[in-house]
PDB file of N, CA and C in Angstrom:
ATOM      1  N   UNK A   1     120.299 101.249  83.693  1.00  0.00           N
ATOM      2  CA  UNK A   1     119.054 100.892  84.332  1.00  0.00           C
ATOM      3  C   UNK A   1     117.970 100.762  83.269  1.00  0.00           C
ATOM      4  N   UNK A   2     117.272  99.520  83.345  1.00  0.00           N
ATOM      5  CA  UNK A   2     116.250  99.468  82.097  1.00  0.00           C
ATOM      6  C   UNK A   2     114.687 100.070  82.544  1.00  0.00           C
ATOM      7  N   UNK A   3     114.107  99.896  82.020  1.00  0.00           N
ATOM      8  CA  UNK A   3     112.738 100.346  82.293  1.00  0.00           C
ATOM      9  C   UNK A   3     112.220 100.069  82.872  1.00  0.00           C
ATOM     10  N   UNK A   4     111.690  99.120  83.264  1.00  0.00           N
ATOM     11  CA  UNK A   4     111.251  98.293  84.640  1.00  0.00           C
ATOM     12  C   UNK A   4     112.178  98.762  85.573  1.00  0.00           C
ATOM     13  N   UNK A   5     113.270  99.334  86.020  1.00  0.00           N
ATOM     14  CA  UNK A   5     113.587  99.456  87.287  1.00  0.00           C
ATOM     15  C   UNK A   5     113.698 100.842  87.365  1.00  0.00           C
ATOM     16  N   UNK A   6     112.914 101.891  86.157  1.00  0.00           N
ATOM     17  CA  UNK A   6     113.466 103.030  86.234  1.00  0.00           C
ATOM     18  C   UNK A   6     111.742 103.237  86.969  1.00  0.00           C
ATOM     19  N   UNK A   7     110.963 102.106  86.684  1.00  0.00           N
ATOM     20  CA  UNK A   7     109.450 102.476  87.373  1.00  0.00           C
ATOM     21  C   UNK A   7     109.662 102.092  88.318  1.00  0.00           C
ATOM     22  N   UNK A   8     110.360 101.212  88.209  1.00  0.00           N
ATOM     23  CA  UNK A   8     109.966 100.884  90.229  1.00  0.00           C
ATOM     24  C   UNK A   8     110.260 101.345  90.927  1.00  0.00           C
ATOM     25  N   UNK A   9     111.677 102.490  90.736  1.00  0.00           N
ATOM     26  CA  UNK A   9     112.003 103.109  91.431  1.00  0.00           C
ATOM     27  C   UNK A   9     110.892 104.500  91.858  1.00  0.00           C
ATOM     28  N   UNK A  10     110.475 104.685  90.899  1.00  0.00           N
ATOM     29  CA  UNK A  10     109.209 105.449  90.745  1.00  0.00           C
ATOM     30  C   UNK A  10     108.146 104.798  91.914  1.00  0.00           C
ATOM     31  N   UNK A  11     108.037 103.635  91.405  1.00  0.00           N
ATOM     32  CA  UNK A  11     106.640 103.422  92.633  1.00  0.00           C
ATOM     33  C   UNK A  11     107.332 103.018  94.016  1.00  0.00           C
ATOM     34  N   UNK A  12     108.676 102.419  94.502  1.00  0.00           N
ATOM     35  CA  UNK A  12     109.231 103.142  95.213  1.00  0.00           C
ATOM     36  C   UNK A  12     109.190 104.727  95.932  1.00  0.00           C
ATOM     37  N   UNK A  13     109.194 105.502  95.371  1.00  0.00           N
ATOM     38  CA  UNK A  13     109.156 106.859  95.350  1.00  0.00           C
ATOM     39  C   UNK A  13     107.715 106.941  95.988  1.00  0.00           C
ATOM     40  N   UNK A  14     106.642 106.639  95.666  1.00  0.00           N
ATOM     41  CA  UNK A  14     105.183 106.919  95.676  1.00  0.00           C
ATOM     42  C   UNK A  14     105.283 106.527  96.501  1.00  0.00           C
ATOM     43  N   UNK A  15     105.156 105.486  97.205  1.00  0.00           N
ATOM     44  CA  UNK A  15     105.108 104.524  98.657  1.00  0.00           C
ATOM     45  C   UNK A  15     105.534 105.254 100.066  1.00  0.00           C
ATOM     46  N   UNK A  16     106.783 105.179  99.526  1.00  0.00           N
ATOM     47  CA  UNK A  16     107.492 106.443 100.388  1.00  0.00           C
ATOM     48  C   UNK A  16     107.015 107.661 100.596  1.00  0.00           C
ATOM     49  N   UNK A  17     106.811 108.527  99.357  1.00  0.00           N
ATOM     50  CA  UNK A  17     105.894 109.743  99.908  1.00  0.00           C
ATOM     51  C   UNK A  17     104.919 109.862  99.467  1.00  0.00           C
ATOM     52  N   UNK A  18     104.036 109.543  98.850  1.00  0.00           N
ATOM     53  CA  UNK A  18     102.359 109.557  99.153  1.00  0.00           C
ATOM     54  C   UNK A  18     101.687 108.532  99.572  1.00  0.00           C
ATOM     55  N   UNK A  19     102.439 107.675 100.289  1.00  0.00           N
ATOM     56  CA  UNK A  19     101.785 106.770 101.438  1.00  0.00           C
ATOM     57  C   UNK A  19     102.261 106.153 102.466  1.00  0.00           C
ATOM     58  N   UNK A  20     103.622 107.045 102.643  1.00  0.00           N
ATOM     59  CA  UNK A  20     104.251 106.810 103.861  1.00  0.00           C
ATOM     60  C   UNK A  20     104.299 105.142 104.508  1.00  0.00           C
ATOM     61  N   UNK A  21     105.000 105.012 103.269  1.00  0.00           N
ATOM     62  CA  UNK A  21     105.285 102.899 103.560  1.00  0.00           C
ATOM     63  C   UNK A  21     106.907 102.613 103.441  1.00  0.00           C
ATOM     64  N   UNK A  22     107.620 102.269 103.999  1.00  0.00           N
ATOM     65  CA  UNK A  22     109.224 101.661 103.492  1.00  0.00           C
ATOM     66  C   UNK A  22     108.785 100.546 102.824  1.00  0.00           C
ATOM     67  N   UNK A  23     108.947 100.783 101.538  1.00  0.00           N
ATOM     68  CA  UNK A  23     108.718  99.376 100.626  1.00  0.00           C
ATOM     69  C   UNK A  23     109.854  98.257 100.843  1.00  0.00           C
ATOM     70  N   UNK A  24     109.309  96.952 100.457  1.00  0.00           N
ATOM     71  CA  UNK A  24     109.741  95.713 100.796  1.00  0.00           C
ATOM     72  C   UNK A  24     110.476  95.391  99.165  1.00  0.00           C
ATOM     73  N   UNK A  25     111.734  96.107  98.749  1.00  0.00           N
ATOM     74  CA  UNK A  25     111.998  96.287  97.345  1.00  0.00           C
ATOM     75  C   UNK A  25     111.671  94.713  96.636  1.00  0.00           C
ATOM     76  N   UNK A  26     112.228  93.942  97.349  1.00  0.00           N
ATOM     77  CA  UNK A  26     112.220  92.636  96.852  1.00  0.00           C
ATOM     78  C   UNK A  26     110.312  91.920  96.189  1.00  0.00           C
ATOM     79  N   UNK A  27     109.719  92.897  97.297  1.00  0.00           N
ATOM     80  CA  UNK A  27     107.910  92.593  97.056  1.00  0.00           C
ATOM     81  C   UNK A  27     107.796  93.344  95.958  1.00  0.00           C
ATOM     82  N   UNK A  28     108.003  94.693  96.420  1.00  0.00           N
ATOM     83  CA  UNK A  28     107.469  95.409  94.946  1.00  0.00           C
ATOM     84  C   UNK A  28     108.026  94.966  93.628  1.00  0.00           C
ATOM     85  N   UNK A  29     109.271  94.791  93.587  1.00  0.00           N
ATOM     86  CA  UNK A  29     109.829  93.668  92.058  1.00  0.00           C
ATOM     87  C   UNK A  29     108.925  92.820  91.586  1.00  0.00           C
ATOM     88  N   UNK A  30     108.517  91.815  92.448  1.00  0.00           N
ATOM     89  CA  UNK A  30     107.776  90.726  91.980  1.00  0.00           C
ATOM     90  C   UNK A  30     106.157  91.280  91.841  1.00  0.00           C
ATOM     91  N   UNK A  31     105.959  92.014  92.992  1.00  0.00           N
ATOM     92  CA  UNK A  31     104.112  92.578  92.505  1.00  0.00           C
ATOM     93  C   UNK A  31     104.400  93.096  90.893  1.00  0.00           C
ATOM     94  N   UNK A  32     105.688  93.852  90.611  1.00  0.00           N
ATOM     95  CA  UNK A  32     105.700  95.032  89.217  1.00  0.00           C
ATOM     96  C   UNK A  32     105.417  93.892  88.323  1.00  0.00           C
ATOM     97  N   UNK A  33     106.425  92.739  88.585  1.00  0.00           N
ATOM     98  CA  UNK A  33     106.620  91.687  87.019  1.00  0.00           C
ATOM     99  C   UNK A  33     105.454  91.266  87.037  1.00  0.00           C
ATOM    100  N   UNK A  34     104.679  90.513  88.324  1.00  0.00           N
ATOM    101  CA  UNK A  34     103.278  90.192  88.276  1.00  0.00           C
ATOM    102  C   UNK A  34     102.309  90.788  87.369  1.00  0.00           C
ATOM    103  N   UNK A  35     102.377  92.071  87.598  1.00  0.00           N
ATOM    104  CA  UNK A  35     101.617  93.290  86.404  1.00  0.00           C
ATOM    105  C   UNK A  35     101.812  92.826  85.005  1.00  0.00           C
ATOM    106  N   UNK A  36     103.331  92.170  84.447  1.00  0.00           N
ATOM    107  CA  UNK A  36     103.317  92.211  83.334  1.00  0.00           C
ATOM    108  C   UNK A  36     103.429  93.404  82.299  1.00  0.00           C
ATOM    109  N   UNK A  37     102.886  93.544  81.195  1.00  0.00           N
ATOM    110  CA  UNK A  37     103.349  94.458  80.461  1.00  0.00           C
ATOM    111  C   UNK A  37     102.620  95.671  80.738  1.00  0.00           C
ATOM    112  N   UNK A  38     101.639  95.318  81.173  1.00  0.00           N
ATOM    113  CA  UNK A  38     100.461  96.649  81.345  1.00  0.00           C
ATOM    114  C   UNK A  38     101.450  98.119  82.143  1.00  0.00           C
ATOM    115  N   UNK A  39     102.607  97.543  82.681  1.00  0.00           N
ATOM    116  CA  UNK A  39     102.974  98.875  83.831  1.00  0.00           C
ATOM    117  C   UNK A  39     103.778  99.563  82.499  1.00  0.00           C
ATOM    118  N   UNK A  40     103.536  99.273  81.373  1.00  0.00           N
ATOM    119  CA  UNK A  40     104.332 100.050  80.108  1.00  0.00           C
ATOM    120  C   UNK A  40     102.879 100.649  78.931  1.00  0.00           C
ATOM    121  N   UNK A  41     102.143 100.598  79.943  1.00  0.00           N
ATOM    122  CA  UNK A  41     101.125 100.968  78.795  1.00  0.00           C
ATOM    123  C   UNK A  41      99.965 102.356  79.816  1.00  0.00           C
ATOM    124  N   UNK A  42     100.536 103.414  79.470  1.00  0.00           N
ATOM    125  CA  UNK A  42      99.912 104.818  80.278  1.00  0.00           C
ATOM    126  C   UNK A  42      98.434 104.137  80.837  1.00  0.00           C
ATOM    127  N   UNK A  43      97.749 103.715  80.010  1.00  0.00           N
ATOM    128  CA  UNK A  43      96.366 103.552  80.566  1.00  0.00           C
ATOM    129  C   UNK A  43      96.034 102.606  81.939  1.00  0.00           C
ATOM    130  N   UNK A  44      97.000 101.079  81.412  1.00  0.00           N
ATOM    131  CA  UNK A  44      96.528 100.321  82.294  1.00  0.00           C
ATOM    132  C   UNK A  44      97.462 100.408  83.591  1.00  0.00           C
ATOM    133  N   UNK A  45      98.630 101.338  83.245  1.00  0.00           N
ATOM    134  CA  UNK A  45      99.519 101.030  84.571  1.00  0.00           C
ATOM    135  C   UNK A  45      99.013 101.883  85.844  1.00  0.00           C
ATOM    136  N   UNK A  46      97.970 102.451  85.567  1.00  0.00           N
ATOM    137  CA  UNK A  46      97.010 103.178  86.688  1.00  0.00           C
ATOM    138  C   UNK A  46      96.017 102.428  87.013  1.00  0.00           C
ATOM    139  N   UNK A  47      95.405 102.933  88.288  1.00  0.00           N
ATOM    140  CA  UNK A  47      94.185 102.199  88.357  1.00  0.00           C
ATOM    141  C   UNK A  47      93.533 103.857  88.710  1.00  0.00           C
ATOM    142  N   UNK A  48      92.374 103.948  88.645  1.00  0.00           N
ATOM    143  CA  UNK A  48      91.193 104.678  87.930  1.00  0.00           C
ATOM    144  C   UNK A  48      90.441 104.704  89.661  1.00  0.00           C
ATOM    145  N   UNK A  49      90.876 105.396  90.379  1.00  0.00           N
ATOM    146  CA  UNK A  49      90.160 104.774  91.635  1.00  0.00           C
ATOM    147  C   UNK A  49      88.411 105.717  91.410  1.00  0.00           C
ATOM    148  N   UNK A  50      88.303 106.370  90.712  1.00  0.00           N
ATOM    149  CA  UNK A  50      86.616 107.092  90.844  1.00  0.00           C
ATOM    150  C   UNK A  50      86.012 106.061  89.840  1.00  0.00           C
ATOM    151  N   UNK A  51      86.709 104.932  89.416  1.00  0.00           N
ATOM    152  CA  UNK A  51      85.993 104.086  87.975  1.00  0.00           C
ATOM    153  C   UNK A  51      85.343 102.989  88.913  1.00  0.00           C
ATOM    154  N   UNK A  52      83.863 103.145  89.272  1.00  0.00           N
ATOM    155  CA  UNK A  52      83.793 101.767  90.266  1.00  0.00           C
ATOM    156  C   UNK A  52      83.874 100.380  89.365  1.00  0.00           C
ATOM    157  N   UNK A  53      83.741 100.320  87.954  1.00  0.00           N
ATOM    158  CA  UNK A  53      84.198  99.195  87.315  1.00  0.00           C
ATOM    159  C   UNK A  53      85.504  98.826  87.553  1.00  0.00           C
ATOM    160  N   UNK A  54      86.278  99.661  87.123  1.00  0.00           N
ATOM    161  CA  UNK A  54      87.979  99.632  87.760  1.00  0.00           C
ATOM    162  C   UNK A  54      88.376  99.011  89.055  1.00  0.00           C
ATOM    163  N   UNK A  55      87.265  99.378  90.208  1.00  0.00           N
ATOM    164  CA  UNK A  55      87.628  98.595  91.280  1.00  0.00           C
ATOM    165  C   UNK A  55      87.235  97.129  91.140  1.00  0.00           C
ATOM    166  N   UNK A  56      86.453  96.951  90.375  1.00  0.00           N
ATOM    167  CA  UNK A  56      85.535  95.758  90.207  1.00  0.00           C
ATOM    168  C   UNK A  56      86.583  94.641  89.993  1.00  0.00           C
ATOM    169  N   UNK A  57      87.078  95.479  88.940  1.00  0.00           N
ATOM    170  CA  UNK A  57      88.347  94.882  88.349  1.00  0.00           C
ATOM    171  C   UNK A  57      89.330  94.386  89.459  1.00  0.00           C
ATOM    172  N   UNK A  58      89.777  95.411  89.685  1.00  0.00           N
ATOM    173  CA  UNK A  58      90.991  94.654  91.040  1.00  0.00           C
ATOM    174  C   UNK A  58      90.498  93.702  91.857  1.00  0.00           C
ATOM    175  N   UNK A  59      89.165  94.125  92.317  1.00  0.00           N
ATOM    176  CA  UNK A  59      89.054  92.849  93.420  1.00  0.00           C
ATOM    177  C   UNK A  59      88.777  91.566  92.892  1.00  0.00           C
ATOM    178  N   UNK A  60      88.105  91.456  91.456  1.00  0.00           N
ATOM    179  CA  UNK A  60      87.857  90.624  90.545  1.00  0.00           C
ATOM    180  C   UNK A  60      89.692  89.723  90.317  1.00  0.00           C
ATOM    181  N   UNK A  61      89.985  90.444  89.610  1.00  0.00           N
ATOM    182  CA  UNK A  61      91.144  89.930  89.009  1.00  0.00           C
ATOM    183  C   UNK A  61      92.384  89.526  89.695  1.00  0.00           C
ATOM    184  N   UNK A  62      92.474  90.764  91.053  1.00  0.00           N
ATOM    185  CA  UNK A  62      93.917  90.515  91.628  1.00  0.00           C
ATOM    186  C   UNK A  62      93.559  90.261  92.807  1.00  0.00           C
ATOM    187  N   UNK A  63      92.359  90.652  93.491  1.00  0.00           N
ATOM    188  CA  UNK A  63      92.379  90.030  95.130  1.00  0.00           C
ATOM    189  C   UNK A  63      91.592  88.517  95.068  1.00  0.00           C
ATOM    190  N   UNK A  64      90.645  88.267  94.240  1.00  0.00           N
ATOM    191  CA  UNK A  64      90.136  86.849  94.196  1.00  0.00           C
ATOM    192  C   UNK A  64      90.832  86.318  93.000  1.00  0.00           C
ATOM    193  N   UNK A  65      91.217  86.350  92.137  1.00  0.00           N
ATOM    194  CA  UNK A  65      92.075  85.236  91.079  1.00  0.00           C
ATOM    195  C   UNK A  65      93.175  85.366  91.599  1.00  0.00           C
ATOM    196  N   UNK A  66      93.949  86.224  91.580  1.00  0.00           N
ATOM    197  CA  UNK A  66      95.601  86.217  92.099  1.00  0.00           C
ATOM    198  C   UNK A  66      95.879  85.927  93.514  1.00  0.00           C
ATOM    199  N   UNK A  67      95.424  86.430  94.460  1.00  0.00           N
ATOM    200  CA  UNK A  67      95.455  86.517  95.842  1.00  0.00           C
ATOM    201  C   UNK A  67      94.493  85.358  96.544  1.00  0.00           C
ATOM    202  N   UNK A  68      94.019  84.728  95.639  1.00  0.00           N
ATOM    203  CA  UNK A  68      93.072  83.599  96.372  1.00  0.00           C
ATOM    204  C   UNK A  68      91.814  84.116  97.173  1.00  0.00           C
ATOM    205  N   UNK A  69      91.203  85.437  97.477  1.00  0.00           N
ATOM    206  CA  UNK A  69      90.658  85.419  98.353  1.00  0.00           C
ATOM    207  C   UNK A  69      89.200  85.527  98.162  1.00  0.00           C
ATOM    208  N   UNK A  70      88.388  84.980  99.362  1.00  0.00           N
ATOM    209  CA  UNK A  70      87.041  84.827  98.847  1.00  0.00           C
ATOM    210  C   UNK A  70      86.251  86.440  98.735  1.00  0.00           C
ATOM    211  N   UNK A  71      85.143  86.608  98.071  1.00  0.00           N
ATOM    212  CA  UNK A  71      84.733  87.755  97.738  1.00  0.00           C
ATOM    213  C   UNK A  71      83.551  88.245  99.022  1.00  0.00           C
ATOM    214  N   UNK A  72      83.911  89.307  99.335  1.00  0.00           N
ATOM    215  CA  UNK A  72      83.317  90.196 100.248  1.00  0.00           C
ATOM    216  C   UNK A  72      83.108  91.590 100.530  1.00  0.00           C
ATOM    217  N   UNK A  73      82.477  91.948 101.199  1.00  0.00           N
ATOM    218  CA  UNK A  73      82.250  93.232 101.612  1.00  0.00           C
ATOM    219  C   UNK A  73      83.810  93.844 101.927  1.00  0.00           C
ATOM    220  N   UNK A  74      84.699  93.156 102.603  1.00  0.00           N
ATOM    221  CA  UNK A  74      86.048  93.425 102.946  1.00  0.00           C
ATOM    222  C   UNK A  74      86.473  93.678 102.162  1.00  0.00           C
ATOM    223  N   UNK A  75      86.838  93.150 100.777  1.00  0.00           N
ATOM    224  CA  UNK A  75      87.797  93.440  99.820  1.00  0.00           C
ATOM    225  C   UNK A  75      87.460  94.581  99.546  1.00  0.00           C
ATOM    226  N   UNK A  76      85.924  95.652  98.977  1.00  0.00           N
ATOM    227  CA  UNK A  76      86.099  96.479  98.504  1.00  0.00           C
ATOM    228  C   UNK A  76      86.412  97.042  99.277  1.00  0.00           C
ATOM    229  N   UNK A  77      86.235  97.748 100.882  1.00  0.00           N
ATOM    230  CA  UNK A  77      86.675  98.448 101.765  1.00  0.00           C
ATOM    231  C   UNK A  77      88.157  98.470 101.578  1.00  0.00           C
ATOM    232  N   UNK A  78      89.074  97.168 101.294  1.00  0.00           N
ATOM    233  CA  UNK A  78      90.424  97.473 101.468  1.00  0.00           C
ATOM    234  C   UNK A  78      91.026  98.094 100.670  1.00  0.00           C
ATOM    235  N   UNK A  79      90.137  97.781  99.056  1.00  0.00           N
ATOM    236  CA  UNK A  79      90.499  98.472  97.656  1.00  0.00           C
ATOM    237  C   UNK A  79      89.862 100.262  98.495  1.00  0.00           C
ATOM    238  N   UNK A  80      88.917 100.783  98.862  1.00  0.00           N
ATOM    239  CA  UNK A  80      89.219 101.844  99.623  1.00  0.00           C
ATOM    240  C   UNK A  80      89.918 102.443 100.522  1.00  0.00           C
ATOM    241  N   UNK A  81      90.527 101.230 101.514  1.00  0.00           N
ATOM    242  CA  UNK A  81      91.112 102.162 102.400  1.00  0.00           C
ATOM    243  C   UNK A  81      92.289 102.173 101.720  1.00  0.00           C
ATOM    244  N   UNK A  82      93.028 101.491 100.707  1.00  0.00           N
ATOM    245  CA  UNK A  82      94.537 102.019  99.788  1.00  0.00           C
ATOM    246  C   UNK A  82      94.158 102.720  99.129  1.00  0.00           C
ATOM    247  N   UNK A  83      93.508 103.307  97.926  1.00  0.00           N
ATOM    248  CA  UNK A  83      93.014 104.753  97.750  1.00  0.00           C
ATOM    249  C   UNK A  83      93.164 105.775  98.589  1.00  0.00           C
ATOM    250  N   UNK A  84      92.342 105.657  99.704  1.00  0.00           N
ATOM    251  CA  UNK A  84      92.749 106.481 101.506  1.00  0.00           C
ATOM    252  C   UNK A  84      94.177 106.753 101.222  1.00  0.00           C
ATOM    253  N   UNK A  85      94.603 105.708 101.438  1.00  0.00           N
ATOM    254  CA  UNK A  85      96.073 106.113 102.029  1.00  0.00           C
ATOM    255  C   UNK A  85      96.927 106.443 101.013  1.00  0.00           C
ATOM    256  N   UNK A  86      96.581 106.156  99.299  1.00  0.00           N
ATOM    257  CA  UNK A  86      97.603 106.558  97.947  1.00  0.00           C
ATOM    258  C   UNK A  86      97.326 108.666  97.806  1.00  0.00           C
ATOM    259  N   UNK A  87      95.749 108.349  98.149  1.00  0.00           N
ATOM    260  CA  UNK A  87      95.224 110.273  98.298  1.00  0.00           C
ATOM    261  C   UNK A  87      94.109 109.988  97.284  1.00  0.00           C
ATOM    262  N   UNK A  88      92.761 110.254  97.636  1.00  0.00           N
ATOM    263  CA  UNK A  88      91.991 110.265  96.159  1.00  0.00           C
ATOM    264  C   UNK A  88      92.030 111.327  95.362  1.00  0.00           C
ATOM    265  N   UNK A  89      92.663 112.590  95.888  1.00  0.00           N
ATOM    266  CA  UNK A  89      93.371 113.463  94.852  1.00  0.00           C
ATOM    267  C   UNK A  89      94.380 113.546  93.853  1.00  0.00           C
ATOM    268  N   UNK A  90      95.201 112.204  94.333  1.00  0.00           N
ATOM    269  CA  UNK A  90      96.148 111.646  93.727  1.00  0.00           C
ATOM    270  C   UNK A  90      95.835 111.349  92.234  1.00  0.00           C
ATOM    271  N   UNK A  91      96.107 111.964  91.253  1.00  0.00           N
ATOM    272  CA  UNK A  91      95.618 111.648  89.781  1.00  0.00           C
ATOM    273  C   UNK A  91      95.923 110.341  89.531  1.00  0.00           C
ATOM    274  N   UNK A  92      97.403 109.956  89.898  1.00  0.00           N
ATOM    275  CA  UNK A  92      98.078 108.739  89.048  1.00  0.00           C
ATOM    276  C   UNK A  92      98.205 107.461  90.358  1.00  0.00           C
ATOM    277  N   UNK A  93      97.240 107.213  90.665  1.00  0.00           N
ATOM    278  CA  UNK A  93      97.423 105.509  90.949  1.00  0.00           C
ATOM    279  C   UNK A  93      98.448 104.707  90.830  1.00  0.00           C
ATOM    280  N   UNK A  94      99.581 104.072  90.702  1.00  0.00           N
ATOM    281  CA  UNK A  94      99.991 103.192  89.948  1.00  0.00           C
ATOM    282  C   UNK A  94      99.681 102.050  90.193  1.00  0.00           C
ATOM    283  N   UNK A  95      99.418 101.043  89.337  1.00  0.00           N
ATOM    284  CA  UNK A  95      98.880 100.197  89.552  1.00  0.00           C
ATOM    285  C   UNK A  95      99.700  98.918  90.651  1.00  0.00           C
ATOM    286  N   UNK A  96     101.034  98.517  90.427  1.00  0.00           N
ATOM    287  CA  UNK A  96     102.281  98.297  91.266  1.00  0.00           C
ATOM    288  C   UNK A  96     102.002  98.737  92.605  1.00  0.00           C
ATOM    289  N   UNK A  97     102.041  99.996  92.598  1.00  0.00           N
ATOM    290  CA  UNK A  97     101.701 100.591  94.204  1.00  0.00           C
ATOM    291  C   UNK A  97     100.248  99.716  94.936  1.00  0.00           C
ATOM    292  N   UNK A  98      98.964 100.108  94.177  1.00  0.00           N
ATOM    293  CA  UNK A  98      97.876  99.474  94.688  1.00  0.00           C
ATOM    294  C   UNK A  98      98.055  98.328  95.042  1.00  0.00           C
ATOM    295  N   UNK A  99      98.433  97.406  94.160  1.00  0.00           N
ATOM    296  CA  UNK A  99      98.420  95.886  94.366  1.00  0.00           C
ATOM    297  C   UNK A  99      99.136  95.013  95.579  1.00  0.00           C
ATOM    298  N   UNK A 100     100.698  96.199  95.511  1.00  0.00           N
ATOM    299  CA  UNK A 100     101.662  96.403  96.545  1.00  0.00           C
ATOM    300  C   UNK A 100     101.087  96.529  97.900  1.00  0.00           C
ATOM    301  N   UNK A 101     100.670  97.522  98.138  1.00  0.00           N
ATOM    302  CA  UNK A 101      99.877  97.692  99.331  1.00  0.00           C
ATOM    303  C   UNK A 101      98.499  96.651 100.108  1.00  0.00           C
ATOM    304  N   UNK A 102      97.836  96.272  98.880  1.00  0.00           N
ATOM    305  CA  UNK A 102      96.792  95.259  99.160  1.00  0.00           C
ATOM    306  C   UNK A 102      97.516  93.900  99.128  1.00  0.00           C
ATOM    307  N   UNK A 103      98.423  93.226  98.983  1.00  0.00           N
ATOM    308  CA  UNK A 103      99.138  92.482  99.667  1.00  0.00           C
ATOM    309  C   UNK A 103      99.554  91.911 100.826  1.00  0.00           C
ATOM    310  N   UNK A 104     100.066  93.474 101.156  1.00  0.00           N
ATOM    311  CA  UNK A 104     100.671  93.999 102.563  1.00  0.00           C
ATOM    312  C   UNK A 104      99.428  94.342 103.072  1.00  0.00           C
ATOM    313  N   UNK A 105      98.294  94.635 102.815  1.00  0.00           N
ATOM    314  CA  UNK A 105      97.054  94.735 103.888  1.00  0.00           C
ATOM    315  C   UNK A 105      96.551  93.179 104.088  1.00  0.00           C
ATOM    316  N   UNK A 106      96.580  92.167 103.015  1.00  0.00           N
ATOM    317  CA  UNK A 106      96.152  90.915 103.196  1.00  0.00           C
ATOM    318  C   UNK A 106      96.764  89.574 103.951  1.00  0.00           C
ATOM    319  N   UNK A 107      98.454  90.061 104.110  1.00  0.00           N
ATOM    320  CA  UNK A 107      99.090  89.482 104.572  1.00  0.00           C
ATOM    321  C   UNK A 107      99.534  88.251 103.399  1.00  0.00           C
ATOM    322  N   UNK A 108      99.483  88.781 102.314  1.00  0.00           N
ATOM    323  CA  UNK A 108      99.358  87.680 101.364  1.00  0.00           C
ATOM    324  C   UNK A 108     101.096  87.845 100.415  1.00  0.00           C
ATOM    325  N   UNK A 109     101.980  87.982 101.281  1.00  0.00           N
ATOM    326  CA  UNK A 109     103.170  87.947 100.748  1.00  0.00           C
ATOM    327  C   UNK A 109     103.990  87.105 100.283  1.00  0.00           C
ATOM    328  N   UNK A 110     103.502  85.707 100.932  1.00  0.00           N
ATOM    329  CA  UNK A 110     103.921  83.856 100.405  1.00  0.00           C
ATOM    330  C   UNK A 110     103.504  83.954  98.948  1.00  0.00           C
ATOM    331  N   UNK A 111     102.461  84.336  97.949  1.00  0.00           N
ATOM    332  CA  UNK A 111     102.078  84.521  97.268  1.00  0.00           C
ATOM    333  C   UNK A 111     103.269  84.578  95.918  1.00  0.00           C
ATOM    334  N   UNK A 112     103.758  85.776  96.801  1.00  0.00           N
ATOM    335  CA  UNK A 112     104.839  86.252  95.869  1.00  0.00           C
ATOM    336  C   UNK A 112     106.665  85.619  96.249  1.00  0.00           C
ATOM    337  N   UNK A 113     106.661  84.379  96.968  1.00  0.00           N
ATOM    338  CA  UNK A 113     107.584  84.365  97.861  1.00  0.00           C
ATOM    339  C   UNK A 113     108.537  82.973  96.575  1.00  0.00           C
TER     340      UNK A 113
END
């Protein structure tokens, strides 16, 4: 098993129990590769949910450039309510997981299809 599938199984793992989701293995594969190299680099393969630049970022980068969607009051709420549901006690974010989930909240799974 190489590295990439020894994380995904990992964010697998997270989904399942700290956010009570049956992941869509085939989605989360393609959200992980989407990530690119960053899910091998400690810093960026988290997301930072108390960093409000950090969120800036996601909705910036992955819900309006990647995901097509127009910018609103909605997006940041959704980048909150997956926080909600990952735990904001949760130290480690992964970034895979977040993106994973805001997908699956956007209905934006053709994306990756």
């Amino acid at each position: 098993m190489g590295k990439r599938d020894e994380l995904i199984n990992r964010y697998m793992d997270d989904l399942k129990t700290k956010c009570g989701v049956i992941p869509d293995l085939d989605l989360l594969t393609k959200v992980t590769i989407g990530c690119g190299p960053s899910i091998y680099n400690p810093d960026a393969a988290t997301v930072a949910a108390s960093d409000s630049s950090e969120l800036e970022t996601v909705k910036n980068n992955f819900l309006i450039k990647k995901l097509g969607l127009s910018d609103g009051s909605e997006l940041m709420n959704a980048i909150n309510s997956i926080v909600d549901i990952y735990g904001r006690s949760e130290r480690n974010k992964f970034r895979p997981v977040v993106y994973y989930l805001l997908v699956k909240h956007f209905s934006k799974e053709k994306i990756y299809a």
